[in-house]
Protein backbone atom coordinates (compact mmCIF):
# COMPACT_ATOMS: atom_id res chain seq x y z
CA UNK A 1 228.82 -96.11 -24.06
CA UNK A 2 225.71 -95.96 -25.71
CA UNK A 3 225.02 -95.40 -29.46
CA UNK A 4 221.42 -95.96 -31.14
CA UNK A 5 221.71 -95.43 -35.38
CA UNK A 6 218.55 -94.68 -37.45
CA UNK A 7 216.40 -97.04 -35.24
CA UNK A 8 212.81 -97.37 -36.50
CA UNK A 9 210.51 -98.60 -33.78
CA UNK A 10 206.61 -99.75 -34.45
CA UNK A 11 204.08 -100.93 -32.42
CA UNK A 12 202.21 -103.44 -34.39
CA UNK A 13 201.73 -101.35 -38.11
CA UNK A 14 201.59 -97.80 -36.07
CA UNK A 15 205.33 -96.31 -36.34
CA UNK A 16 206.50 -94.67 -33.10
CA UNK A 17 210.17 -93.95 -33.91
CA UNK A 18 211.62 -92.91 -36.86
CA UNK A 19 214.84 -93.04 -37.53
CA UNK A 20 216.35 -91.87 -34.39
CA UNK A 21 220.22 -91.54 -33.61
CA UNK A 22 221.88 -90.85 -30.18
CA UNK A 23 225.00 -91.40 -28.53
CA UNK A 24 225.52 -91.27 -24.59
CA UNK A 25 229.39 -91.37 -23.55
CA UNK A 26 230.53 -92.53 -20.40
CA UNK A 27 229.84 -90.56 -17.67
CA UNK A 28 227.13 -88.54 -18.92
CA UNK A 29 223.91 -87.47 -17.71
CA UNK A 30 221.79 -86.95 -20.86
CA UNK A 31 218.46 -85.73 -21.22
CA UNK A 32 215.63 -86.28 -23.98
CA UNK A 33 212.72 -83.64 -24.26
CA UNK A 34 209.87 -83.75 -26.02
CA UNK A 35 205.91 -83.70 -25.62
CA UNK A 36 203.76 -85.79 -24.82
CA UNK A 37 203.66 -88.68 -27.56
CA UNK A 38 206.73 -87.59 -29.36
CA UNK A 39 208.18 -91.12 -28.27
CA UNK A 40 210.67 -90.66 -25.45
CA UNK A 41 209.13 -93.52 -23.68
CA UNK A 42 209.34 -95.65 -26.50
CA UNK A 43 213.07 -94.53 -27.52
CA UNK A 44 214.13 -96.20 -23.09
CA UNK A 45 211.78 -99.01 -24.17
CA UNK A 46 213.47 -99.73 -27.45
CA UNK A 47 216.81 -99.65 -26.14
CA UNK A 48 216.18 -101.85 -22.66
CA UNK A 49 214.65 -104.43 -24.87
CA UNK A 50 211.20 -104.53 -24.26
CA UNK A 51 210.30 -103.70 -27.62
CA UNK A 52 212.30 -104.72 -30.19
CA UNK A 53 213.41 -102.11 -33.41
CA UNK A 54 212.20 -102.90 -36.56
CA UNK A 55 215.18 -101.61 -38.34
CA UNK A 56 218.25 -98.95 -37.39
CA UNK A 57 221.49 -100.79 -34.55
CA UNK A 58 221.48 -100.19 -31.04
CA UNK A 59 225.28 -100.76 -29.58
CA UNK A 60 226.28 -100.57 -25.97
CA UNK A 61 229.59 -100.83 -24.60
CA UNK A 62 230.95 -101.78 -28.28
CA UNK A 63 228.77 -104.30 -28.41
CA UNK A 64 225.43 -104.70 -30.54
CA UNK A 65 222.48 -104.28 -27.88
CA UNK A 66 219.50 -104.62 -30.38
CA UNK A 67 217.64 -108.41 -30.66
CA UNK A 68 218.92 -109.05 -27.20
CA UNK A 69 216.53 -109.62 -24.16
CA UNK A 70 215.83 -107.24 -21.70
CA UNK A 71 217.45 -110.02 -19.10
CA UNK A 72 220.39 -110.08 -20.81
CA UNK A 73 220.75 -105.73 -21.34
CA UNK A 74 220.45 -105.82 -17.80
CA UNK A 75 223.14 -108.31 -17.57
CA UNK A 76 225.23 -106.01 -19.46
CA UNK A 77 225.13 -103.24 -17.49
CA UNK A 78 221.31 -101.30 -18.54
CA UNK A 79 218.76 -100.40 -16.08
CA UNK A 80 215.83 -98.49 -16.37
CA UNK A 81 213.42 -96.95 -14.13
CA UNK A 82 209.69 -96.93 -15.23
CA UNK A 83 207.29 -94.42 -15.89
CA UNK A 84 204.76 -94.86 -13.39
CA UNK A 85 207.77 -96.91 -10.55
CA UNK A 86 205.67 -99.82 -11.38
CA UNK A 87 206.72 -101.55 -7.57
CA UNK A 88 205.54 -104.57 -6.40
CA UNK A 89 202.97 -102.96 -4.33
CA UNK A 90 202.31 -106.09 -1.94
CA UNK A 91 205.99 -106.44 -1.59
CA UNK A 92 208.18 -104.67 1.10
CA UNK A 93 210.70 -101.95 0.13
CA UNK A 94 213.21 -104.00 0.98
CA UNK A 95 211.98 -106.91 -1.10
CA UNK A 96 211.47 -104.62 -4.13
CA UNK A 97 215.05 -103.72 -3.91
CA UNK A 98 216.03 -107.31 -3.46
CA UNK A 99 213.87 -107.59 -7.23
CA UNK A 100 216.76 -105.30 -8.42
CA UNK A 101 219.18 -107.42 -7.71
CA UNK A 102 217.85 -110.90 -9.16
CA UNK A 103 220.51 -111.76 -11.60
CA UNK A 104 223.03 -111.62 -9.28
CA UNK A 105 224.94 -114.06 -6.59
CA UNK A 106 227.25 -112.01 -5.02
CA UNK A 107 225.74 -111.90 -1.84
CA UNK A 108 227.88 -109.39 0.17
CA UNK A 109 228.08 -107.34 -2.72
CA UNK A 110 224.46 -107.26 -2.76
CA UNK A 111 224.83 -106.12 0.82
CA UNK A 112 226.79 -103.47 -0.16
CA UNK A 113 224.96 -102.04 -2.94
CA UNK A 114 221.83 -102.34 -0.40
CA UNK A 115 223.56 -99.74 1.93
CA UNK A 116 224.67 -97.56 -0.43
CA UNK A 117 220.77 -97.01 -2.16
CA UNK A 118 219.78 -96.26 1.99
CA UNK A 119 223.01 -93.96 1.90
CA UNK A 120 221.04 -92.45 -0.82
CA UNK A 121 217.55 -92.27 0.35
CA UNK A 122 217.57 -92.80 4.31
CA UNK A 123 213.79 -92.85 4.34
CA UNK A 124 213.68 -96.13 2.67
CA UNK A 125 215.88 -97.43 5.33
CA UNK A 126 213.15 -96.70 7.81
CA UNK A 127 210.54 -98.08 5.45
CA UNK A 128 212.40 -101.08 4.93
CA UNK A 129 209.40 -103.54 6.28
CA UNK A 130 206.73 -101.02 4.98
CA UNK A 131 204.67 -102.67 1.70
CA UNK A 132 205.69 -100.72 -1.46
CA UNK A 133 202.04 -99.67 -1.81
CA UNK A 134 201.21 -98.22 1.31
CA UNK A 135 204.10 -95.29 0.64
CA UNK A 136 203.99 -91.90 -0.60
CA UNK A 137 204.63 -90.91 -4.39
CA UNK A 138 208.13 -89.66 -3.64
CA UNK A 139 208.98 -92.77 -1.34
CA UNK A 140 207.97 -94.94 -4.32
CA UNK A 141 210.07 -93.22 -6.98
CA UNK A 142 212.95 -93.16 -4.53
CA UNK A 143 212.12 -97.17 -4.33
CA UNK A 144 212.33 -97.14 -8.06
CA UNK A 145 215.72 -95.78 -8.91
CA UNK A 146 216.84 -97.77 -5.54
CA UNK A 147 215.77 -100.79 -7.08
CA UNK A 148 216.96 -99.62 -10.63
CA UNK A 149 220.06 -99.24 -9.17
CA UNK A 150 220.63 -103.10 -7.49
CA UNK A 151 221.55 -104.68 -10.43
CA UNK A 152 224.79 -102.63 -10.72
CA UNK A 153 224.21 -100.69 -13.76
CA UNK A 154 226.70 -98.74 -15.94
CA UNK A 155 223.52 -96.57 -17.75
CA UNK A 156 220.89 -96.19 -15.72
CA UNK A 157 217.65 -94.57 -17.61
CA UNK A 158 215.09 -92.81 -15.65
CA UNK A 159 211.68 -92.34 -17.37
CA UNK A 160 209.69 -89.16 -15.89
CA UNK A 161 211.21 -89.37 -12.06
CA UNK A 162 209.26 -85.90 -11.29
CA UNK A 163 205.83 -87.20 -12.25
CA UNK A 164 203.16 -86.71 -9.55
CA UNK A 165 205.21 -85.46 -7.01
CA UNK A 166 205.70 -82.17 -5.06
CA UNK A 167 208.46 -79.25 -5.90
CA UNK A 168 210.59 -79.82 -3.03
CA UNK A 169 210.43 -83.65 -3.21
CA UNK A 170 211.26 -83.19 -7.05
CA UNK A 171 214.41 -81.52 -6.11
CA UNK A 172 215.71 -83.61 -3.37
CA UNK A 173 215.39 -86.37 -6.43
CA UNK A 174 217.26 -84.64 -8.81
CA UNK A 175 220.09 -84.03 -6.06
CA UNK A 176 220.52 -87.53 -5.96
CA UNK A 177 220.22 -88.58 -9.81
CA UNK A 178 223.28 -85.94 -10.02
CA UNK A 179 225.07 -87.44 -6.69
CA UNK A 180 224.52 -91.12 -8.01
CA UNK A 181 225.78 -89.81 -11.68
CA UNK A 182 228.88 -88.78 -9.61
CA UNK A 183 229.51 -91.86 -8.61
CA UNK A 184 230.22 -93.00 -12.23
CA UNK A 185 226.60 -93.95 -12.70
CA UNK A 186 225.68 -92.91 -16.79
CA UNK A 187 222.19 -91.56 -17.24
CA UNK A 188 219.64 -91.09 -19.68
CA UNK A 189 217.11 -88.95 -18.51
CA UNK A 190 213.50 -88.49 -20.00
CA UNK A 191 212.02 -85.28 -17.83
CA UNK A 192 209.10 -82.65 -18.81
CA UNK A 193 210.40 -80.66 -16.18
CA UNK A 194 213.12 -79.17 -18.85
CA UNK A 195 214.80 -76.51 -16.90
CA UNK A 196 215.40 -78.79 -14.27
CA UNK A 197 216.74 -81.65 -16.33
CA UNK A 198 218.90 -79.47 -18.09
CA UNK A 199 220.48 -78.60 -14.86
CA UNK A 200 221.97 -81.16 -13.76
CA UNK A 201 222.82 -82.95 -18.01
CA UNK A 202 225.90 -82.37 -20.17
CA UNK A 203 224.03 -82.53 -23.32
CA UNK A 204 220.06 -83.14 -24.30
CA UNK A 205 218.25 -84.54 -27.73
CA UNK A 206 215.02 -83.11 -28.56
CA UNK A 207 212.19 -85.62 -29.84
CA UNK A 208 209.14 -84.40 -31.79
CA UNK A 209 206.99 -86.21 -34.28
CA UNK A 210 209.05 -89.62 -34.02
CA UNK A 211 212.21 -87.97 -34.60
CA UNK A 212 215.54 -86.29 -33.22
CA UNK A 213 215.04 -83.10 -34.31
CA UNK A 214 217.58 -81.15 -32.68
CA UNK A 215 220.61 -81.35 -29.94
CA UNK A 216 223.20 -79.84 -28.25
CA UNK A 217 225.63 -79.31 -24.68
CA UNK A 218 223.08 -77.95 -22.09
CA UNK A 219 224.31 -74.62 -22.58
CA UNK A 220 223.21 -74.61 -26.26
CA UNK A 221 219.91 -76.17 -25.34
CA UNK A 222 219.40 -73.23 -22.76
CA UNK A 223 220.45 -70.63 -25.32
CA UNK A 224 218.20 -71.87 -28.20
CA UNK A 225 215.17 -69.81 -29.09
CA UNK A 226 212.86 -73.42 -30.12
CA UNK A 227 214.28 -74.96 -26.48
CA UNK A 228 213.29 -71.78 -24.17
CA UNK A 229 209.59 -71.15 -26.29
CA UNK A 230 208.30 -74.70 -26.63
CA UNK A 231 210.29 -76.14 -23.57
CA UNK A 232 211.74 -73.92 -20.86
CA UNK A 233 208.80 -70.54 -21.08
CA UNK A 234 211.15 -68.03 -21.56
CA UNK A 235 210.19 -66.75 -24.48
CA UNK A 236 207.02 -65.12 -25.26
C-alpha cells in the first residue's frame, strides 16, 4: 500500500531524514520506534504532505504520493492523526468530526461513517454538543482518530495516541486502533509506549539518528537484544 524509498527530508538547511525506506502492505498495523528527535514525526509529516522530501519517492496505492498536496493524499485515501489532537477547541465534537469529512459529498455516507466513529467511542456520542476544548485528554484523542477517520481512509497514521493520558485510558485506545485495523483500516503507528505498540503491529521500523536502522515482524522486534534494552526495559 505504502512504500517510501531513500527519502531525504530537511527543514530549511537542517536534515531531519536521511534516507529512509519503508513499506506498509495492506492490512497492516505498523509501528515506528525511536526517541525523541530521531524523526518519526517528521517521517507521518513527510509522507501526508505537509512537508515535502527533498529527494528519495514516496508511492501509495501504486501511485507516486510525493509533490502532491496534503488535500489531495487525503483524497487518496491518507489520514493522519496529530501529535498533540490539534482539535478545533471552540468547535463541538461533532463539528470537529464533520472537519474530517470536508472533501466529501456523500451525505448519507457521511452519516454512516458518523455512527460508526460513536460505535467506536460512545462517549463522544454523549459529548456530541460539548466544545472540543472543554474535554478530557482521552476524550480529545478519541475526537482525533474519530475525526481522522471521517474522510474514509485506507492508511490511517496515528502520531503518539498515548501521550498525556492515563494507563487504563491508553488501553481502551489501543483496543480500538486494533478493532478499527480489523475493519480493514491500514495503520502506521508512531508510539513510545513500545511494548504496547508492538502488541497489537505485524511488523515495526526502528528510527535513530535520521535513519531506519533496523526492522522486523513483531516477534523479532520483541526477541531482539537492541529492541528490549533501549526500547521495551527488559534487559539490564
Amino acid at each position: 500500500m505504502l512504500r517510501v524509498t531513500k527519502v531525504d527530508t530537511f527543514y530549511g538547511n537542517i536534515q531531519a531524514l536521511r534516507g529512509i525506506s519503508l513499506k506498509v502492505e495492506a492490512g497492516e498495523i505498523v509501528t515506528l520506534l525511536g526517541s525523541n528527535g530521531a524523526g518519526k514525526t517528521t517521517t507521518l509529516k513527510t509522507i501526508s504532505g505537509l512537508i515535502a522530501p527533498a529527494r528519495g519517492k514516496i508511492e501509495f496505492m501504486g501511485k507516486r504520493a510525493d509533490g502532491r498536496s496534503p488535500e489531495k493524499l487525503v483524497r487518496m485515501g491518507i489520514s493522519m492523526v496529530p501529535e498533540g489532537r490539534d482539535l478545533f477547541p471552540e468547535m463541538t465534537v461533532l463539528e470537529n468530526l464533520e472537519m474530517g469529512a470536508y472533501i466529501r459529498k456523500d451525505k448519507k455516507s457521511i452519516r454512516e461513517d458518523m455512527d460508526r466513529v460513536f460505535s467506536y467511542f460512545p462517549i463522544l456520542d454523549k459529548r456530541r454538543f460539548q466544545l472540543a476544548g472543554t474535554l478530557s485528554g482521552g476524550e480529545q484523542q478519541m475526537a482525533a482518530i474519530g475525526r481522522g477517520l471521517m474522510s474514509q481512509p485506507k492508511l490511517l497514521m496515528l502520531d503518539e495516541p498515548s501521550l498525556g493520558l492515563a494507563p487504563l485510558i491508553v488501553e481502551e485506545i489501543f483496543r480500538i486502533i486494533g478493532e478499527i485495523n480489523l475493519k480493514k483500516t491500514t495503520i502506521l503507528l508512531v508510539e513510545q509506549n513500545a511494548e504496547l505498540a508492538l502488541s497489537i503491529s505485524n511488523r515495526g521500523y526502528i528510527l535513530e539518528n535520521m535513519e531506519i536502522k533496523g526492522g522486523g515482524t513483531t516477534n523479532e522486534l520483541m526477541k531482539d537484544k537492541e529492541v528490549q534494552k533501549f526500547y521495551l526495559g527488559t534487559v539490564e
